[in-house]
N, C-alpha and C. Protein backbone atom coordinates (compact mmCIF):
# COMPACT_ATOMS: atom_id res chain seq x y z
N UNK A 1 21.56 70.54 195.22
CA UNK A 1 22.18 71.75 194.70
C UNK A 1 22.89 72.47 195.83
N UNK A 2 23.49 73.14 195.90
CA UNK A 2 24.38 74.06 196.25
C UNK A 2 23.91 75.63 196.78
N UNK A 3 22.38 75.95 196.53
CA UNK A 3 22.22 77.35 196.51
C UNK A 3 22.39 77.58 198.22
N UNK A 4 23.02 78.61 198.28
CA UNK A 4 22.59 79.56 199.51
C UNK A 4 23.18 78.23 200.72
N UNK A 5 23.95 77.76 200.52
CA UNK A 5 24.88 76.96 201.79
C UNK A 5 26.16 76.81 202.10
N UNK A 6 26.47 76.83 202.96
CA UNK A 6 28.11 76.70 202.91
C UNK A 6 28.16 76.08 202.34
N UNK A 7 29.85 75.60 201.72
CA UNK A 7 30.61 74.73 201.07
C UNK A 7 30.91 73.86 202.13
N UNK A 8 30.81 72.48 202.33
CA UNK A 8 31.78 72.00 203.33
C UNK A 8 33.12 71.46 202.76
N UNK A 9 34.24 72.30 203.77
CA UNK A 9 35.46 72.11 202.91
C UNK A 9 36.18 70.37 202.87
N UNK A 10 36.15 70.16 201.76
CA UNK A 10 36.23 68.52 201.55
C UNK A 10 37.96 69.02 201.56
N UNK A 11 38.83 67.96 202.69
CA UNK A 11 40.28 68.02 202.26
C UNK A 11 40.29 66.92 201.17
N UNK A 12 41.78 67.33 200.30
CA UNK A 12 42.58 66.61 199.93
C UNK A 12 43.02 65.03 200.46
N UNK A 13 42.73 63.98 199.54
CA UNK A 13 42.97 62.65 200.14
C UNK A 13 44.10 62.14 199.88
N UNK A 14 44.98 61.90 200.22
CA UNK A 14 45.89 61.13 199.86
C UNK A 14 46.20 59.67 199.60
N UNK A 15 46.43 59.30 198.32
CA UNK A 15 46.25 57.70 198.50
C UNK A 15 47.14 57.00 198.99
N UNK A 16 47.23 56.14 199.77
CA UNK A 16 48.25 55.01 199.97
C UNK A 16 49.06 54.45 198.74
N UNK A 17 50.09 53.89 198.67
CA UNK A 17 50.91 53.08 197.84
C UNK A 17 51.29 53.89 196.58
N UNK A 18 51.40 55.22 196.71
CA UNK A 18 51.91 56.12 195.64
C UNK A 18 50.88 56.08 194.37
N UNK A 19 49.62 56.32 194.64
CA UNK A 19 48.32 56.21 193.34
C UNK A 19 48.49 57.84 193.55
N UNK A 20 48.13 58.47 192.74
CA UNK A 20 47.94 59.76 192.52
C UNK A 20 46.84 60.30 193.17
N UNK A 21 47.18 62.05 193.64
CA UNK A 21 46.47 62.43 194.85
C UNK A 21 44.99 62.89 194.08
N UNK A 22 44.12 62.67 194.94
CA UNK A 22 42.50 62.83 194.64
C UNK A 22 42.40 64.27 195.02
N UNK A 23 42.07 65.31 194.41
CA UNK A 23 41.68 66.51 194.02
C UNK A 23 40.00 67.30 193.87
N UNK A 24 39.58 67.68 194.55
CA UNK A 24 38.45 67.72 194.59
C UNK A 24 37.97 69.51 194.08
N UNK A 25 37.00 69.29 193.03
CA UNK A 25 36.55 70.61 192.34
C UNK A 25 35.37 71.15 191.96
N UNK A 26 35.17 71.94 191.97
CA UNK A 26 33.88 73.09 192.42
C UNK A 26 33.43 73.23 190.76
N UNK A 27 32.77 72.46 189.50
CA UNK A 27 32.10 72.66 188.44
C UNK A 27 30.75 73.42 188.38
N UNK A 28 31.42 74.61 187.43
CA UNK A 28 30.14 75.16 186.65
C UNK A 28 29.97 75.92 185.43
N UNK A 29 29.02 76.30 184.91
CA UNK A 29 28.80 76.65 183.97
C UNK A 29 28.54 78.34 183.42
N UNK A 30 29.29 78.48 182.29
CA UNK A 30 28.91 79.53 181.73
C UNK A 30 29.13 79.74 180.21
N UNK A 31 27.55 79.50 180.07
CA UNK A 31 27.14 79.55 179.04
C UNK A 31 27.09 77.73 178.61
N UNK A 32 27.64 77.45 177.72
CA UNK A 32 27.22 75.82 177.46
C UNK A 32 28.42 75.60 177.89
N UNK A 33 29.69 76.24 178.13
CA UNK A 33 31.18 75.57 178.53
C UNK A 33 30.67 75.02 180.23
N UNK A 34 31.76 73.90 180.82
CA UNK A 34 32.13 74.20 181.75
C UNK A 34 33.09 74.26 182.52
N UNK A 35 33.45 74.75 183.87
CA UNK A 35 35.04 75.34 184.06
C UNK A 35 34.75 74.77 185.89
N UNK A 36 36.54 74.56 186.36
CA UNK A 36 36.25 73.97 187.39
C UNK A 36 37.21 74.72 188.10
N UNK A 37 36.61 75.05 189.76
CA UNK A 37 37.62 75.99 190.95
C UNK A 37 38.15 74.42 191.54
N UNK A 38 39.34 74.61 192.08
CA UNK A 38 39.36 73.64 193.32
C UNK A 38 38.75 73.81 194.67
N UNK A 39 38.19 73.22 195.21
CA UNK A 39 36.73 73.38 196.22
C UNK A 39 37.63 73.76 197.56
N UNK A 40 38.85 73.75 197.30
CA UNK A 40 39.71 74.78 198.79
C UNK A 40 39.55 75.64 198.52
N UNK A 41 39.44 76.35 197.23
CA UNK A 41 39.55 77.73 197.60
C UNK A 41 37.59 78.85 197.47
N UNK A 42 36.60 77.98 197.69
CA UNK A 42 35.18 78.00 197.79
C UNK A 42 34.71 78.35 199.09
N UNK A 43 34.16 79.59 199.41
CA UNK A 43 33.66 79.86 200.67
C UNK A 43 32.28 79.04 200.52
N UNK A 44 31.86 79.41 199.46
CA UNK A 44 29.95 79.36 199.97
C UNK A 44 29.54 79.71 198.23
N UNK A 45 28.63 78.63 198.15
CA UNK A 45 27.29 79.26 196.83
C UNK A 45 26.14 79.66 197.08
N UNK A 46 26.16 80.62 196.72
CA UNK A 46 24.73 81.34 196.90
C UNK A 46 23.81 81.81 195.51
N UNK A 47 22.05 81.73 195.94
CA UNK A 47 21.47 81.86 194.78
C UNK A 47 21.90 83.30 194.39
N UNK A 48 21.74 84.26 193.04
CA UNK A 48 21.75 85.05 192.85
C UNK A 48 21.36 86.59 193.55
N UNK A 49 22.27 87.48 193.92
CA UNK A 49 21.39 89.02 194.85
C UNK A 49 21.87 90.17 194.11
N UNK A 50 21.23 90.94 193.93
CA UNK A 50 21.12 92.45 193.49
C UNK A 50 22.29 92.71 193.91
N UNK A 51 23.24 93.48 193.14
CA UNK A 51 24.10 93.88 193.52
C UNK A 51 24.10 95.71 193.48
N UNK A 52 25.03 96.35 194.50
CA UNK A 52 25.26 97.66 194.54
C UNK A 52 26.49 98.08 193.15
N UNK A 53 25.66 99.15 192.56
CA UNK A 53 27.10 98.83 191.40
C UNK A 53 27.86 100.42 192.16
N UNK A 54 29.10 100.50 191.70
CA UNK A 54 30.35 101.16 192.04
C UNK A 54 30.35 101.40 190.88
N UNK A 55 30.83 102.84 190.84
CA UNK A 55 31.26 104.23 189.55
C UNK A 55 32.53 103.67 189.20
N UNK A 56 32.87 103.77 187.98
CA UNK A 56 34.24 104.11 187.72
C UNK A 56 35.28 103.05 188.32
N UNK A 57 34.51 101.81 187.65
CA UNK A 57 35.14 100.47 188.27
C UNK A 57 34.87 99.60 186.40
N UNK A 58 36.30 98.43 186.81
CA UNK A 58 35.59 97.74 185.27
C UNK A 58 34.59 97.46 185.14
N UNK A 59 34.34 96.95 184.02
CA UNK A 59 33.34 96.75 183.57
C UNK A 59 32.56 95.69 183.88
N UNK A 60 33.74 94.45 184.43
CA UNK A 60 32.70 92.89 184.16
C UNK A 60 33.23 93.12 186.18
N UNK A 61 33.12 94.01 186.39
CA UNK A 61 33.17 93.96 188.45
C UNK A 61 31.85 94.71 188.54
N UNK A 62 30.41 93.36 188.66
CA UNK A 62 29.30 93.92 188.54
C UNK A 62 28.49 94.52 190.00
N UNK A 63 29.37 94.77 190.94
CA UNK A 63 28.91 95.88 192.45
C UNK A 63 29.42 94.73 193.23
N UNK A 64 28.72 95.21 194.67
CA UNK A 64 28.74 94.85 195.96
C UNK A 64 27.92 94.38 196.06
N UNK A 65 28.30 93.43 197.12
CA UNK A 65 26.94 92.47 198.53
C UNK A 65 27.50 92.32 199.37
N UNK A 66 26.61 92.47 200.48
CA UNK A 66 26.92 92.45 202.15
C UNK A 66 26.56 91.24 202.04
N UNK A 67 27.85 90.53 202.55
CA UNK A 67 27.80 88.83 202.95
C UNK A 67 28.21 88.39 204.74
N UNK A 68 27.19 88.29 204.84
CA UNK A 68 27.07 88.43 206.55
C UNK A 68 27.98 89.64 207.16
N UNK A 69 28.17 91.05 206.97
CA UNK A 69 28.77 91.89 207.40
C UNK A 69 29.85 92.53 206.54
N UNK A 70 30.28 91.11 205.17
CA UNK A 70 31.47 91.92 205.05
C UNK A 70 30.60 92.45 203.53
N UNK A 71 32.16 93.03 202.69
CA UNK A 71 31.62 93.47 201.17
C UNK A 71 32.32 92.66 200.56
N UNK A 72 31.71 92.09 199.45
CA UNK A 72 32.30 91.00 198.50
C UNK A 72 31.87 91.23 197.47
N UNK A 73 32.74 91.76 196.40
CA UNK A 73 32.67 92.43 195.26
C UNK A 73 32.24 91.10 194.14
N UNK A 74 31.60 91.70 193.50
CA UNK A 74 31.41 90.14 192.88
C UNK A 74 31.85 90.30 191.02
N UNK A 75 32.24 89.54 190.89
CA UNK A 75 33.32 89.50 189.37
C UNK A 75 31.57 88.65 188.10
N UNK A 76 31.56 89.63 187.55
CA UNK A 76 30.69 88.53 186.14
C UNK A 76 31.78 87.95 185.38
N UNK A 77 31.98 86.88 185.39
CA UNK A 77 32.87 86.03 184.69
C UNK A 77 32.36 85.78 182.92
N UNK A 78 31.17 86.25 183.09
CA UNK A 78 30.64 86.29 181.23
C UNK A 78 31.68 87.43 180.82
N UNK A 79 31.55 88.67 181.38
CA UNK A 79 32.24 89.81 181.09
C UNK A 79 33.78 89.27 181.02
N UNK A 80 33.96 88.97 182.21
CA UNK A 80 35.67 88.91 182.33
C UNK A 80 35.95 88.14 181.13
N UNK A 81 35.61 86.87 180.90
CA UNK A 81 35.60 86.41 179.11
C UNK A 81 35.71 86.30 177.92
N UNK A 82 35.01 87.84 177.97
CA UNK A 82 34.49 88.47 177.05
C UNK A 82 33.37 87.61 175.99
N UNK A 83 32.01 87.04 177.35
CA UNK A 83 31.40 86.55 176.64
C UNK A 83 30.39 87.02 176.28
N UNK A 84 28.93 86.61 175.72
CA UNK A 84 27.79 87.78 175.76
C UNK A 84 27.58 87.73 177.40
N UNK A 85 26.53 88.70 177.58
CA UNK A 85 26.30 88.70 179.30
C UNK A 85 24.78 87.52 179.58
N UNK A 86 24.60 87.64 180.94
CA UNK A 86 23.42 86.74 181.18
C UNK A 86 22.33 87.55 180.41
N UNK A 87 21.17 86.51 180.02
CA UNK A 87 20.06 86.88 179.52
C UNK A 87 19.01 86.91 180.88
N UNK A 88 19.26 86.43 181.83
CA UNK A 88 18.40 86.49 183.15
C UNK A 88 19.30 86.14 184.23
N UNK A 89 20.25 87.38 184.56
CA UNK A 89 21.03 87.41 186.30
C UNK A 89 20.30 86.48 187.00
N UNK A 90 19.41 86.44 186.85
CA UNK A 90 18.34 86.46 188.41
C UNK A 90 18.09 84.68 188.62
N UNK A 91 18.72 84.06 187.33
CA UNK A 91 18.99 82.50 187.47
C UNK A 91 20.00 81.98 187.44
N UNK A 92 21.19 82.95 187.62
CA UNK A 92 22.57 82.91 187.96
C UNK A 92 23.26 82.80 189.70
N UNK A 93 24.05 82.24 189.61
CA UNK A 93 24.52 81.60 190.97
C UNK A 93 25.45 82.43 191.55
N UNK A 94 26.47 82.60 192.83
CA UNK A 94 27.20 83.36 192.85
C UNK A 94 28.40 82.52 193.60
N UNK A 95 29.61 82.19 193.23
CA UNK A 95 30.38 81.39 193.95
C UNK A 95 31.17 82.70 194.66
N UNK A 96 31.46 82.29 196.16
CA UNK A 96 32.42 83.21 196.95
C UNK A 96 33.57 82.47 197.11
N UNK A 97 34.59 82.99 196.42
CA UNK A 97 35.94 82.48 196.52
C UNK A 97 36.98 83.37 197.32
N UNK A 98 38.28 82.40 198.44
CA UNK A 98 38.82 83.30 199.25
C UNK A 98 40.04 83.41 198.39
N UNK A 99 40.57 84.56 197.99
CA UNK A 99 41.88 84.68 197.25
C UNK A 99 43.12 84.85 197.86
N UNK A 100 44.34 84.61 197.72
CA UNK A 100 45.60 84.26 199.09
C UNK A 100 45.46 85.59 199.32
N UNK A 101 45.41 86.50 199.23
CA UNK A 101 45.65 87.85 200.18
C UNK A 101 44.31 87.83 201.41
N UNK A 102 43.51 86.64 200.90
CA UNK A 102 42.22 87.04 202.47
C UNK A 102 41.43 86.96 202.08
N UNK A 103 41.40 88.02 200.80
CA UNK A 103 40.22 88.80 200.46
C UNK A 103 38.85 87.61 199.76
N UNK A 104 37.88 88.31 199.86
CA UNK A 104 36.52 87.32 199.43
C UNK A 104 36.30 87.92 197.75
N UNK A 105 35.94 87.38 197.10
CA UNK A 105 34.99 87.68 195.54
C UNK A 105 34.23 86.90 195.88
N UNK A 106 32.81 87.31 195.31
CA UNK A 106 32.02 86.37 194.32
C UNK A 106 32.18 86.57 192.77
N UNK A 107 31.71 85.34 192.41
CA UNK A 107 31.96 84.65 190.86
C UNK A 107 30.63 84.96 190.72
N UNK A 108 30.33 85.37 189.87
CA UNK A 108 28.67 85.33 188.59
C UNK A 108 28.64 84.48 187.53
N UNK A 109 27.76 83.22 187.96
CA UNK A 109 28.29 81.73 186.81
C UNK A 109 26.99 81.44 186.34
N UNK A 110 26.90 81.33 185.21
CA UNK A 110 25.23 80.68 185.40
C UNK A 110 24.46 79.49 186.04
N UNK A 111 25.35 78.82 186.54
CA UNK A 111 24.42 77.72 187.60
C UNK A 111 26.39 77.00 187.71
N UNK A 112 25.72 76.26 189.08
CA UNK A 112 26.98 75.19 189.29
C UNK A 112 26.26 73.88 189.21
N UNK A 113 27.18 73.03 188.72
CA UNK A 113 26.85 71.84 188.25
C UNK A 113 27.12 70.76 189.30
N UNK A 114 28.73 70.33 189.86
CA UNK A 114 28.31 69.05 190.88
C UNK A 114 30.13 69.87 191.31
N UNK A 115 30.63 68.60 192.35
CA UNK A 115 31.39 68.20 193.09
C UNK A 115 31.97 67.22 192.03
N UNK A 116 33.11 67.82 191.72
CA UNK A 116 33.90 66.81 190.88
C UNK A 116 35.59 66.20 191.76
N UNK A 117 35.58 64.89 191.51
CA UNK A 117 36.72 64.54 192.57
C UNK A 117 37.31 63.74 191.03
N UNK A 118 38.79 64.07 191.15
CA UNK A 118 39.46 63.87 190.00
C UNK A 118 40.83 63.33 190.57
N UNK A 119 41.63 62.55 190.02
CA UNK A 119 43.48 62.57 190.36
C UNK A 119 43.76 63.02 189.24
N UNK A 120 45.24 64.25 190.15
CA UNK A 120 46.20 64.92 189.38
C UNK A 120 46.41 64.48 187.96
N UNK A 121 46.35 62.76 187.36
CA UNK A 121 46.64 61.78 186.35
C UNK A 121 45.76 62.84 185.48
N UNK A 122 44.49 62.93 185.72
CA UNK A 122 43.48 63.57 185.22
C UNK A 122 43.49 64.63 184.39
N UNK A 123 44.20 65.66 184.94
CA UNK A 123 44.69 66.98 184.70
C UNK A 123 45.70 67.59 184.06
N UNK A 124 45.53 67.83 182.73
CA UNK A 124 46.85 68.67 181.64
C UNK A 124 46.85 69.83 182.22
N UNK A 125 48.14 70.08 181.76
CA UNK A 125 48.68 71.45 181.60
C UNK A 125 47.63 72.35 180.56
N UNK A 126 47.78 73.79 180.38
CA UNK A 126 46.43 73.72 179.20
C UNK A 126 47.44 73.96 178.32
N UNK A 127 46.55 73.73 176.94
CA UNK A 127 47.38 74.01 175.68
C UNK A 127 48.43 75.28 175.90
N UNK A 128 49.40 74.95 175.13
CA UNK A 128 50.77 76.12 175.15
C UNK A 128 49.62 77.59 173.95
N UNK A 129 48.77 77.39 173.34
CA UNK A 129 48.36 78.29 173.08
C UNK A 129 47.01 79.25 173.74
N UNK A 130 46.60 78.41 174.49
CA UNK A 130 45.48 78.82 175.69
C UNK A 130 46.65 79.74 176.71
N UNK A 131 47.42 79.04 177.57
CA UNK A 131 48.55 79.28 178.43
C UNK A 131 48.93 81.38 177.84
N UNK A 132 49.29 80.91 177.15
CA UNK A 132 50.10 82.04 176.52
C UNK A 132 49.37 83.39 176.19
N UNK A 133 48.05 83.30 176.13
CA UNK A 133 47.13 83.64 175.27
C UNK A 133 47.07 84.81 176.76
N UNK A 134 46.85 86.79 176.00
CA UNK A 134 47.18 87.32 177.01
C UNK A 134 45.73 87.69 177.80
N UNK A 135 45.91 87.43 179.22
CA UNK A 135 44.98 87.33 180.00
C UNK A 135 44.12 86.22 180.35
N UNK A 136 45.18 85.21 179.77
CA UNK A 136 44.47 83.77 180.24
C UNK A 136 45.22 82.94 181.06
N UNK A 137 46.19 83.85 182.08
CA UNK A 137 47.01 83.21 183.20
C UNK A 137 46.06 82.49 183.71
N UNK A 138 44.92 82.70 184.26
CA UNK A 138 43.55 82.01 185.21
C UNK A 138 43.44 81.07 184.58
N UNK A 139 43.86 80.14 183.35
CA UNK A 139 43.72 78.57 183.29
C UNK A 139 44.43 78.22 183.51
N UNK A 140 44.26 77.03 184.60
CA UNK A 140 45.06 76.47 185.21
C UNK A 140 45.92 74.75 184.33
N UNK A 141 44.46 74.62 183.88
CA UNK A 141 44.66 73.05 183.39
C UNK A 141 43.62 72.91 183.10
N UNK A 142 43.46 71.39 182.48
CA UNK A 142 42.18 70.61 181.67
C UNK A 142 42.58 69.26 182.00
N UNK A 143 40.82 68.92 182.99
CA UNK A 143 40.39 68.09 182.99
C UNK A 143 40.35 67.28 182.20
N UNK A 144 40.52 66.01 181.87
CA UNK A 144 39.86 65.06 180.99
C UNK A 144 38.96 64.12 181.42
N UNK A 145 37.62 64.21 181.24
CA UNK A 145 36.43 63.39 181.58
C UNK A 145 36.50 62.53 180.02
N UNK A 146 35.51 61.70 180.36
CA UNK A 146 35.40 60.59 179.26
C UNK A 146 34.51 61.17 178.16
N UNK A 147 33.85 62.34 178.56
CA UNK A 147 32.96 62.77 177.33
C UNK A 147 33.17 64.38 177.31
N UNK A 148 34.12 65.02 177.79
CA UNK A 148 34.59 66.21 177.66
C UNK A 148 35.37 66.70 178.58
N UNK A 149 36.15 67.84 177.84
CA UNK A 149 37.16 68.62 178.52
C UNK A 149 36.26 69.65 179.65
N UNK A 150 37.03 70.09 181.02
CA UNK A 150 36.91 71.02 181.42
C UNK A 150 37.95 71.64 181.96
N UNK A 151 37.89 73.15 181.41
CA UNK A 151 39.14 74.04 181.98
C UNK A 151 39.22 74.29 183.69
N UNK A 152 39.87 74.18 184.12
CA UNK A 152 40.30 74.44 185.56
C UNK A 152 40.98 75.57 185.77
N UNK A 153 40.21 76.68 186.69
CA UNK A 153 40.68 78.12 186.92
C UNK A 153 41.63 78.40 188.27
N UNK A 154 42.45 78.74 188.04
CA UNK A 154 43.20 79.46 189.15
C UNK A 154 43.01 81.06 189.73
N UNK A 155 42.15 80.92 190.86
CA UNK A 155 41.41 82.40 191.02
C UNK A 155 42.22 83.23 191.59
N UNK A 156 43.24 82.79 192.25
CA UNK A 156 44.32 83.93 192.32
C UNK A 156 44.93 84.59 191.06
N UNK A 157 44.51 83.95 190.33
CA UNK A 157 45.25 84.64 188.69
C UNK A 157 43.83 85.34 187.85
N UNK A 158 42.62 85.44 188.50
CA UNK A 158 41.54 85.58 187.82
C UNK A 158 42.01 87.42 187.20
N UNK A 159 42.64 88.06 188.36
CA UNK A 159 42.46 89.14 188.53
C UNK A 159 43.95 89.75 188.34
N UNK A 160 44.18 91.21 187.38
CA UNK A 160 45.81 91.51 187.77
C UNK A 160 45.89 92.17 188.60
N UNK A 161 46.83 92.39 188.95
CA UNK A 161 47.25 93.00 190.32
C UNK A 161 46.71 94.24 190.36
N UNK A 162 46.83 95.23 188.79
CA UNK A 162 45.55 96.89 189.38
C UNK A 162 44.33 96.44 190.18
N UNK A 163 43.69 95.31 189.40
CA UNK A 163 42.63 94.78 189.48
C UNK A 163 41.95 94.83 190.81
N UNK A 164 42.97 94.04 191.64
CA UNK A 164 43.07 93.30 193.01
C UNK A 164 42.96 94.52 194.03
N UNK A 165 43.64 95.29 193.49
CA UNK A 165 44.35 96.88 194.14
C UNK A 165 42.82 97.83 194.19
N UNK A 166 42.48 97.49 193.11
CA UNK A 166 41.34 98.32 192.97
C UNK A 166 40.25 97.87 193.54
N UNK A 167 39.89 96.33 193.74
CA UNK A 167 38.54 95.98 194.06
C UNK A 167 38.71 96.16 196.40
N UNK A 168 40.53 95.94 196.12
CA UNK A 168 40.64 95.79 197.47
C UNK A 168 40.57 97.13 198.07
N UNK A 169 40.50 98.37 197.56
CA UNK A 169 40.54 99.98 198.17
C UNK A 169 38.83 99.80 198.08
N UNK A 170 37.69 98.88 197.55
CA UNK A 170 36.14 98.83 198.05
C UNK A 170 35.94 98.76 199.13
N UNK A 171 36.17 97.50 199.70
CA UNK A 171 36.01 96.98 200.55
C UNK A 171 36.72 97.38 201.99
């Protein structure tokens, strides 16, 4: 498992003789779905910590944690969803993702599942009605495994720009 260790950052492989590039992704779960980061953009999983909550912040931005010095606001992704919430935080995982401006989040997922290594071949576009659908810029694409789909998130799009503005005047 994954709790409470760095990520080690696995690069991108490139294949010889023009085979399609191997892609490597960070799977987990929330709720019975599951959804996949690309493992570049993964600081670290950690088991679940109490968070500091902040006034007059959304709703699914469930507080702060001091992560070796800094503050890393951490996002419940049930909320962001709009799914029900956890029935027990306290067996929930926390992925720290770095977003292109620098900045750190943690993710609130209910457990992570494995290291998935996939080629691009692999990976749709998502449906033109997922895509479109407002506030679902953050899917990126869908996996196709042999016994199910998984959506693939783009975490620079998790958040809109008030969003970003707002979690970044915390910290």
């Amino acid at each position: 498992m994954f709790s409470d260790c760095d990520i080690i950052k696995i690069a991108v492989n490139q294949k010889l003789g023009g085979e399609s590039m191997e892609l490597k992704f960070l799977t987990f779960y929330l709720g019975e779905e599951v959804f996949a980061i690309n493992i570049m953009k993964v600081e670290r999983v950690k088991e679940y910590e109490k968070t500091t909550k902040i006034p007059n912040i959304a709703d699914f931005v469930e507080g702060i944690i001091n992560l070796m010095g800094e503050i890393v606001p951490i996002i419940n992704l049930r909320k962001k969803f709009l799914m029900d919430d956890f029935a027990n935080k306290e067996k929930s995982k926390i992925i720290v993702v770095k977003l292109e401006n620098g900045k750190k989040v943690g993710l609130l997922v209910d457990d992570v599942r494995e290291v998935l290594t996939v080629t691009e071949d692999m990976i749709d576009e998502p449906p033109a009605h997922v895509a479109g659908m407002s506030g679902a810029k953050f899917i990126s694409g869908v996996i196709k495994l042999e016994n199910e789909m998984v959506l693939t998130l783009e975490v620079d799009n998790l958040l809109t720009t008030e969003e970003k503005i707002a979690l970044a005047n915390i910290g």
